[in-house]
N, C-alpha and C. Protein backbone atom coordinates (compact mmCIF):
# COMPACT_ATOMS: atom_id res chain seq x y z
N UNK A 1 -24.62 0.32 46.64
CA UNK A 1 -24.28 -0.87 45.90
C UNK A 1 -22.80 -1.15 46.11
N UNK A 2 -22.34 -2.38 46.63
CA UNK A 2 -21.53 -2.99 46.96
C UNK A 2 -20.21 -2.75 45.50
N UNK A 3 -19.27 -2.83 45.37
CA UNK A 3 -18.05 -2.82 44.44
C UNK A 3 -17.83 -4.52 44.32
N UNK A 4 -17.44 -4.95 42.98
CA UNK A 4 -16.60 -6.14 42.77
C UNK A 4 -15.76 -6.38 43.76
N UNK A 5 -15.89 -7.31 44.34
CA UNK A 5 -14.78 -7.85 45.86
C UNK A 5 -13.47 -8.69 44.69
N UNK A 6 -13.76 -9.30 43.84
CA UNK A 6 -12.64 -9.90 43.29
C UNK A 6 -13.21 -10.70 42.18
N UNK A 7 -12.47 -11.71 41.39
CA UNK A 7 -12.80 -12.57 40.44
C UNK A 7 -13.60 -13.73 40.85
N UNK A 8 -14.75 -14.13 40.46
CA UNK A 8 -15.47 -15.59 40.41
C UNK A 8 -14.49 -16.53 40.56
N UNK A 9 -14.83 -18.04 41.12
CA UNK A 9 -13.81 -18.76 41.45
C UNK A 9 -13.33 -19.51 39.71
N UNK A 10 -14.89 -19.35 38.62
CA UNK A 10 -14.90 -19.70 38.07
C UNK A 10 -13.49 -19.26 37.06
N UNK A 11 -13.40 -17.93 36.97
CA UNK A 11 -12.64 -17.05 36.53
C UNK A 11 -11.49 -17.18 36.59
N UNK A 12 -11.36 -17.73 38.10
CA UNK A 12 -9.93 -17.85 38.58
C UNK A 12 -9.67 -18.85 37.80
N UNK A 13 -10.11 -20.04 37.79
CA UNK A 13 -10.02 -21.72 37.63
C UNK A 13 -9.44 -21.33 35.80
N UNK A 14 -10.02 -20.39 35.27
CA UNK A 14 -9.94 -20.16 33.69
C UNK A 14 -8.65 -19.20 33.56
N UNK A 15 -8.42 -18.14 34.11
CA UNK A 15 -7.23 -17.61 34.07
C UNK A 15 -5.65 -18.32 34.29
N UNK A 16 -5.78 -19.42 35.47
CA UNK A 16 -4.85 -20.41 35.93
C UNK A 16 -4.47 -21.24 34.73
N UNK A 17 -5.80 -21.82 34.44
CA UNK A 17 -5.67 -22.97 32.76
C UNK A 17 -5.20 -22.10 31.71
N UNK A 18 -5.06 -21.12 31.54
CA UNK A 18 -4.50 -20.11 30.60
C UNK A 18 -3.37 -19.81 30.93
N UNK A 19 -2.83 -19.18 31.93
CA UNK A 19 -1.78 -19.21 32.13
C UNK A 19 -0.48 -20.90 32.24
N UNK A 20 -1.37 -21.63 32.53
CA UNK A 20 -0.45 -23.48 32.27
C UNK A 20 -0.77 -23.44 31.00
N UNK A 21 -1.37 -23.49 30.26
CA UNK A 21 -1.33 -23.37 27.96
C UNK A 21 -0.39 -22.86 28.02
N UNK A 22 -0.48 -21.34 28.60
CA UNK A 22 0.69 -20.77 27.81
C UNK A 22 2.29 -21.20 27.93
N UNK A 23 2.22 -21.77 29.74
CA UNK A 23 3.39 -22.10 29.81
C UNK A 23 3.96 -23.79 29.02
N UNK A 24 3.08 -24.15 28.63
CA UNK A 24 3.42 -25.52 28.14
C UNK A 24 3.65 -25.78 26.84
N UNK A 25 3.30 -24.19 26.22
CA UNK A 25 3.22 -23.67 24.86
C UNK A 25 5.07 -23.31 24.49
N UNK A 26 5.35 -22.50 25.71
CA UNK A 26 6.26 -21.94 25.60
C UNK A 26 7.85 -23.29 25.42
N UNK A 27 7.03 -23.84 26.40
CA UNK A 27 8.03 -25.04 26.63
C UNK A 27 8.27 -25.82 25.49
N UNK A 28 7.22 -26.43 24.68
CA UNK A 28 7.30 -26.94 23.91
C UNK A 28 7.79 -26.12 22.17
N UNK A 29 7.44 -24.92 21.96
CA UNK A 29 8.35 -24.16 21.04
C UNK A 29 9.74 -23.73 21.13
N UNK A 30 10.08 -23.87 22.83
CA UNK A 30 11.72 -23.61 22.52
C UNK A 30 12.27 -25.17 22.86
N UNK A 31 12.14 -26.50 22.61
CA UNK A 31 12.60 -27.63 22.78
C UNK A 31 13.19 -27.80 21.51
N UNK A 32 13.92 -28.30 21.72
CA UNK A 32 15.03 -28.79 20.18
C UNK A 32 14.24 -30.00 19.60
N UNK A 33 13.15 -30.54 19.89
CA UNK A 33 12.52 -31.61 19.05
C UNK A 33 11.36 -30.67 18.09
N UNK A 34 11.02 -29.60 18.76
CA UNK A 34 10.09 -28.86 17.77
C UNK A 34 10.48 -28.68 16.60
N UNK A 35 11.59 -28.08 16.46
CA UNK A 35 12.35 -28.14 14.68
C UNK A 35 13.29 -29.05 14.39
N UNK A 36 13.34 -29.86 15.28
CA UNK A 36 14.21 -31.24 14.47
C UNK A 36 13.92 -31.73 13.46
N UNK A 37 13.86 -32.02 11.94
CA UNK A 37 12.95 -32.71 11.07
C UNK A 37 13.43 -34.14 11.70
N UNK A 38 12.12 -34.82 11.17
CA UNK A 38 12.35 -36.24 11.03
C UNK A 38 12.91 -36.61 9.72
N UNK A 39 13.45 -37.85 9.70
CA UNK A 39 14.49 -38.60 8.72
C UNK A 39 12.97 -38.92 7.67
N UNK A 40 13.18 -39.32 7.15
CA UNK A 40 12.42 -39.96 5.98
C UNK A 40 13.40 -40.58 4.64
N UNK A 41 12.60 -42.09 4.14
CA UNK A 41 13.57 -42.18 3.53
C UNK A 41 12.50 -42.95 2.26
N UNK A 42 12.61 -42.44 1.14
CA UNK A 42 12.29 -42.48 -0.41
C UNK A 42 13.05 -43.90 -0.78
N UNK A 43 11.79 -45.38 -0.87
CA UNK A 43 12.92 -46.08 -1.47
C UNK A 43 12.19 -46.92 -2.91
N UNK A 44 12.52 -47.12 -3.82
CA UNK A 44 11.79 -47.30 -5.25
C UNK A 44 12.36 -49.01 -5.58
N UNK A 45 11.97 -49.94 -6.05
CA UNK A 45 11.82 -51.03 -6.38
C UNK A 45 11.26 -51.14 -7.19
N UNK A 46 12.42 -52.25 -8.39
CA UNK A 46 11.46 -52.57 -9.79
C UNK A 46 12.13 -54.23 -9.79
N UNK A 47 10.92 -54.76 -9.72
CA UNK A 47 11.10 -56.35 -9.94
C UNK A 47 11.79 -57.03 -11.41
N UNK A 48 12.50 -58.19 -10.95
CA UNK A 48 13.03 -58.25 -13.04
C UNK A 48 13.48 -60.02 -12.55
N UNK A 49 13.48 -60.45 -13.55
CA UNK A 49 13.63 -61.87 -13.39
C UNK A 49 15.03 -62.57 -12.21
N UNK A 50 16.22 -61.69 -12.42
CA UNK A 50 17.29 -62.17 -11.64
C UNK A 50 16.93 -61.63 -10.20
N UNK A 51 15.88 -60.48 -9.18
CA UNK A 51 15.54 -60.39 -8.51
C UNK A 51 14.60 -59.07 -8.62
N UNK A 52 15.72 -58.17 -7.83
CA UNK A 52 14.90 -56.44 -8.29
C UNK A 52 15.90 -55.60 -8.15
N UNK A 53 15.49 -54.72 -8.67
CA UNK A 53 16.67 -53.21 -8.79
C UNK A 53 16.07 -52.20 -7.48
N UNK A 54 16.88 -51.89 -6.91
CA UNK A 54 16.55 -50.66 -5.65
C UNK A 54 17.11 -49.67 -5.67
N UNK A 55 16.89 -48.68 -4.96
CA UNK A 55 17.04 -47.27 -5.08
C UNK A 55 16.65 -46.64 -3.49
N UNK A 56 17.34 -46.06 -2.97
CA UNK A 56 16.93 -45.25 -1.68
C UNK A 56 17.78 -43.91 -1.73
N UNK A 57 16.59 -42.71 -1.05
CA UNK A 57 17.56 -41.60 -0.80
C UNK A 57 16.46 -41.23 0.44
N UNK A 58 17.82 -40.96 1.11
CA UNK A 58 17.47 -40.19 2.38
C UNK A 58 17.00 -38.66 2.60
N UNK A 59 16.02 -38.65 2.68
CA UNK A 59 15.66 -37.49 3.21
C UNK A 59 15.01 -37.11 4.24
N UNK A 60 14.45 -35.50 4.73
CA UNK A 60 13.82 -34.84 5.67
C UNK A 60 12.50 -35.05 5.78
N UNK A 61 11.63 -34.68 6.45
CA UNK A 61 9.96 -34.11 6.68
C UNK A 61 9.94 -33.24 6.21
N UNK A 62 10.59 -32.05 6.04
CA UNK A 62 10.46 -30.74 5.65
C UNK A 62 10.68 -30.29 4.23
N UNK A 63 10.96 -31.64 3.21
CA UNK A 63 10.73 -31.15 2.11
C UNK A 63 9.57 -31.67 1.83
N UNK A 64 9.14 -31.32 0.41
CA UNK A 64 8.03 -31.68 -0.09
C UNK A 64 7.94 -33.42 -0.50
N UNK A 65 7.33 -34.25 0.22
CA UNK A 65 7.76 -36.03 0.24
C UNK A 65 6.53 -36.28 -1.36
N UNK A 66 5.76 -35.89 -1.28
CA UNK A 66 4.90 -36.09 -2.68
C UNK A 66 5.47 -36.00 -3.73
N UNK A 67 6.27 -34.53 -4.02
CA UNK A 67 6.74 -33.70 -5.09
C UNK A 67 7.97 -34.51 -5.25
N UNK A 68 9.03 -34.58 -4.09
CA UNK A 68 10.11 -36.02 -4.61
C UNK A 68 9.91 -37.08 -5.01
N UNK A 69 9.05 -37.82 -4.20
CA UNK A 69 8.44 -39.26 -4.52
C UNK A 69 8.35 -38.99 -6.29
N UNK A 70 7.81 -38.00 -6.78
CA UNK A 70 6.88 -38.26 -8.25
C UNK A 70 7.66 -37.84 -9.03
N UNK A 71 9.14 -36.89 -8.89
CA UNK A 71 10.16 -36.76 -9.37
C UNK A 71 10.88 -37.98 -9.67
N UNK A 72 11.14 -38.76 -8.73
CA UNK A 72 11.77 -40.06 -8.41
C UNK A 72 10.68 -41.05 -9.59
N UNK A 73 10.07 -41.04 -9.28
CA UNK A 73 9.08 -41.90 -10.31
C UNK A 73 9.19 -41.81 -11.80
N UNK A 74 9.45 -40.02 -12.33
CA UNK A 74 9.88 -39.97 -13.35
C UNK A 74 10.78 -40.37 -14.04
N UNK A 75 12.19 -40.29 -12.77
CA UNK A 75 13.67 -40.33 -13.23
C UNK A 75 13.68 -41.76 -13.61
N UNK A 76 12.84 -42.73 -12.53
CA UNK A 76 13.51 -43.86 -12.70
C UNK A 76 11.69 -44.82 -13.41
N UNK A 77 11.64 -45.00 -14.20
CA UNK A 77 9.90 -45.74 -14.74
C UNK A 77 10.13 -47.15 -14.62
N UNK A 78 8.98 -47.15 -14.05
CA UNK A 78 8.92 -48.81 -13.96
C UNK A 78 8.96 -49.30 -12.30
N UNK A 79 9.62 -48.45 -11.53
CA UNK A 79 10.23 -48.63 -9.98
C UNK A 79 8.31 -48.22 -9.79
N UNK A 80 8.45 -48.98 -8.29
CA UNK A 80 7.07 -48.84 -7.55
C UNK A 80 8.16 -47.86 -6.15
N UNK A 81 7.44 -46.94 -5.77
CA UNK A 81 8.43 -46.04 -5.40
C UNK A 81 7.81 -45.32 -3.59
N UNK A 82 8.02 -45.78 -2.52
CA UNK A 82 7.69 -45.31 -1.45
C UNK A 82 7.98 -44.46 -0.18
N UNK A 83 7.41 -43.80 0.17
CA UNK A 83 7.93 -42.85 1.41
C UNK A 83 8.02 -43.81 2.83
N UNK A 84 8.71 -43.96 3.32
CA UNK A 84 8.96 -44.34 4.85
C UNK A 84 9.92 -44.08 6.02
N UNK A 85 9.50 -44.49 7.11
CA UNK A 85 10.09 -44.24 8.38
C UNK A 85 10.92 -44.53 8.05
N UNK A 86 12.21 -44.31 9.08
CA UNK A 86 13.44 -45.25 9.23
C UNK A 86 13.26 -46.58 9.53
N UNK A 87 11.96 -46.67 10.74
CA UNK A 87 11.67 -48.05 11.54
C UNK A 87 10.82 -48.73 10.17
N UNK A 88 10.01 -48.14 9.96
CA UNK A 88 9.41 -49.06 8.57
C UNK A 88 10.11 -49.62 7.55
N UNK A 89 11.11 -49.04 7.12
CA UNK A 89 12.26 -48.93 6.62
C UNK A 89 12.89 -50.72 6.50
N UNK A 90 13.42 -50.51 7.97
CA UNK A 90 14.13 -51.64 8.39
C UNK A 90 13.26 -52.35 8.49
N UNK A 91 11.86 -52.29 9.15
CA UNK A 91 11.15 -53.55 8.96
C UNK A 91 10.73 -54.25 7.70
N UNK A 92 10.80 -53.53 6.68
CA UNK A 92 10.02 -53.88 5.42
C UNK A 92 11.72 -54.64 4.64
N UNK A 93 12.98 -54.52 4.79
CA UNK A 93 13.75 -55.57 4.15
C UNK A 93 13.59 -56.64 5.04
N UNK A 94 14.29 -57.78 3.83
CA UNK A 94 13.85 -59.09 4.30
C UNK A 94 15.16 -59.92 4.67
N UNK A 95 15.51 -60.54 5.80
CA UNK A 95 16.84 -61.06 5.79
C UNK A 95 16.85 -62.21 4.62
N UNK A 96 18.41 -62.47 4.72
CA UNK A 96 18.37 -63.99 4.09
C UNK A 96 20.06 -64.16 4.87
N UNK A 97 20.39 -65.39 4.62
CA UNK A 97 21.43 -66.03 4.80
C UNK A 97 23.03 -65.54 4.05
N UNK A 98 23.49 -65.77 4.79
CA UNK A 98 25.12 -65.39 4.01
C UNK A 98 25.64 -66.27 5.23
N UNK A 99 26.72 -67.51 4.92
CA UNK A 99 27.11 -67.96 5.45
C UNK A 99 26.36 -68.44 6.74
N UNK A 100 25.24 -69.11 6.94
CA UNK A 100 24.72 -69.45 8.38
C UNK A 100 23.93 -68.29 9.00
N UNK A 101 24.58 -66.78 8.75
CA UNK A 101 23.86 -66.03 9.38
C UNK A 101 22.86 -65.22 8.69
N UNK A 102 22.20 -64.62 9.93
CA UNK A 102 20.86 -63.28 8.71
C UNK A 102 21.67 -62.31 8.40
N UNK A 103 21.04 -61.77 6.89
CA UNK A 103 21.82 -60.46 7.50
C UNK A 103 20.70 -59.74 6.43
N UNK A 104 20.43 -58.30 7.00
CA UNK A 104 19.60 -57.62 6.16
C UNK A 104 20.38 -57.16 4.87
N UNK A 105 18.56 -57.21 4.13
CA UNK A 105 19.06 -56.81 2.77
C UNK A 105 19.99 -55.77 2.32
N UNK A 106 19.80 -54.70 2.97
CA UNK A 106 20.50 -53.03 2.84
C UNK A 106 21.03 -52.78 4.11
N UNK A 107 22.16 -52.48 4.21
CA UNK A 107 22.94 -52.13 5.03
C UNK A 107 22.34 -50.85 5.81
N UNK A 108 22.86 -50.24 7.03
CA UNK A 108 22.20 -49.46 8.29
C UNK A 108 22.91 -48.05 7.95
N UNK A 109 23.84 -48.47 7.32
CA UNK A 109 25.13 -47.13 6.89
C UNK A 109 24.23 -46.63 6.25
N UNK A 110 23.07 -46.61 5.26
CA UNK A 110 22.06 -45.72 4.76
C UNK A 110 21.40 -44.87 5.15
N UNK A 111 21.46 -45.53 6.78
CA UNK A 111 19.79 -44.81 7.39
C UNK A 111 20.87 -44.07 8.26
N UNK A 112 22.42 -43.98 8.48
CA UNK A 112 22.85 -42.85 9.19
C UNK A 112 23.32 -41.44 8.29
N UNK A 113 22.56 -41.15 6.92
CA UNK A 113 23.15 -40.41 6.69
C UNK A 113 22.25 -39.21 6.88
């Protein structure tokens, strides 16, 4: 009876794809975007006859965004109070006019901190 000559091609084809996981594994856990948090930013609104009252704080991904949000809700009652992107962020104020031009509601100096 003949001895194993070598691995199935099948084998091979599966050891190769295992060895590219691992290397793409590796790549992607030592990249500086793997533990970068993302920005997130907490911003609360309460409507009132002269317009509305606002509130934003900047924060991470990596804290707890529920557990602040409902903190935030406590501190301040009455505010309708939301988690968002930076880009959502900016899309969701609304320009208006000052002198001829737009200009957004909340300034950008927020979202660099």
């Amino acid at each position: 009876m003949a001895g194993k000559e070598g691995k199935k091609s099948l084998e091979k084809k599966m050891d190769a794809k295992k060895a590219d996981q691992t290397k793409n594994v590796k790549k992607l856990t030592t990249s500086d975007d793997a533990y970068s948090p993302e920005k997130r930013i907490i911003h609360g609104r309460k409507p009132s006859r002269s317009g509305s009252t606002n509130f934003v704080k900047v924060t991470t991904d990596q804290v707890d965004l529920n557990a602040e949000k409902n903190k935030l809700k406590k501190e301040n009652p009455g505010f309708s109070v939301n988690v968002l992107t930076p880009k959502q962020y900016e899309n969701s104020r609304r320009s208006y006019s000052v002198g001829g031009k737009a200009v957004r509601g909340v300034s950008k100096i927020l979202l660099k901190k």
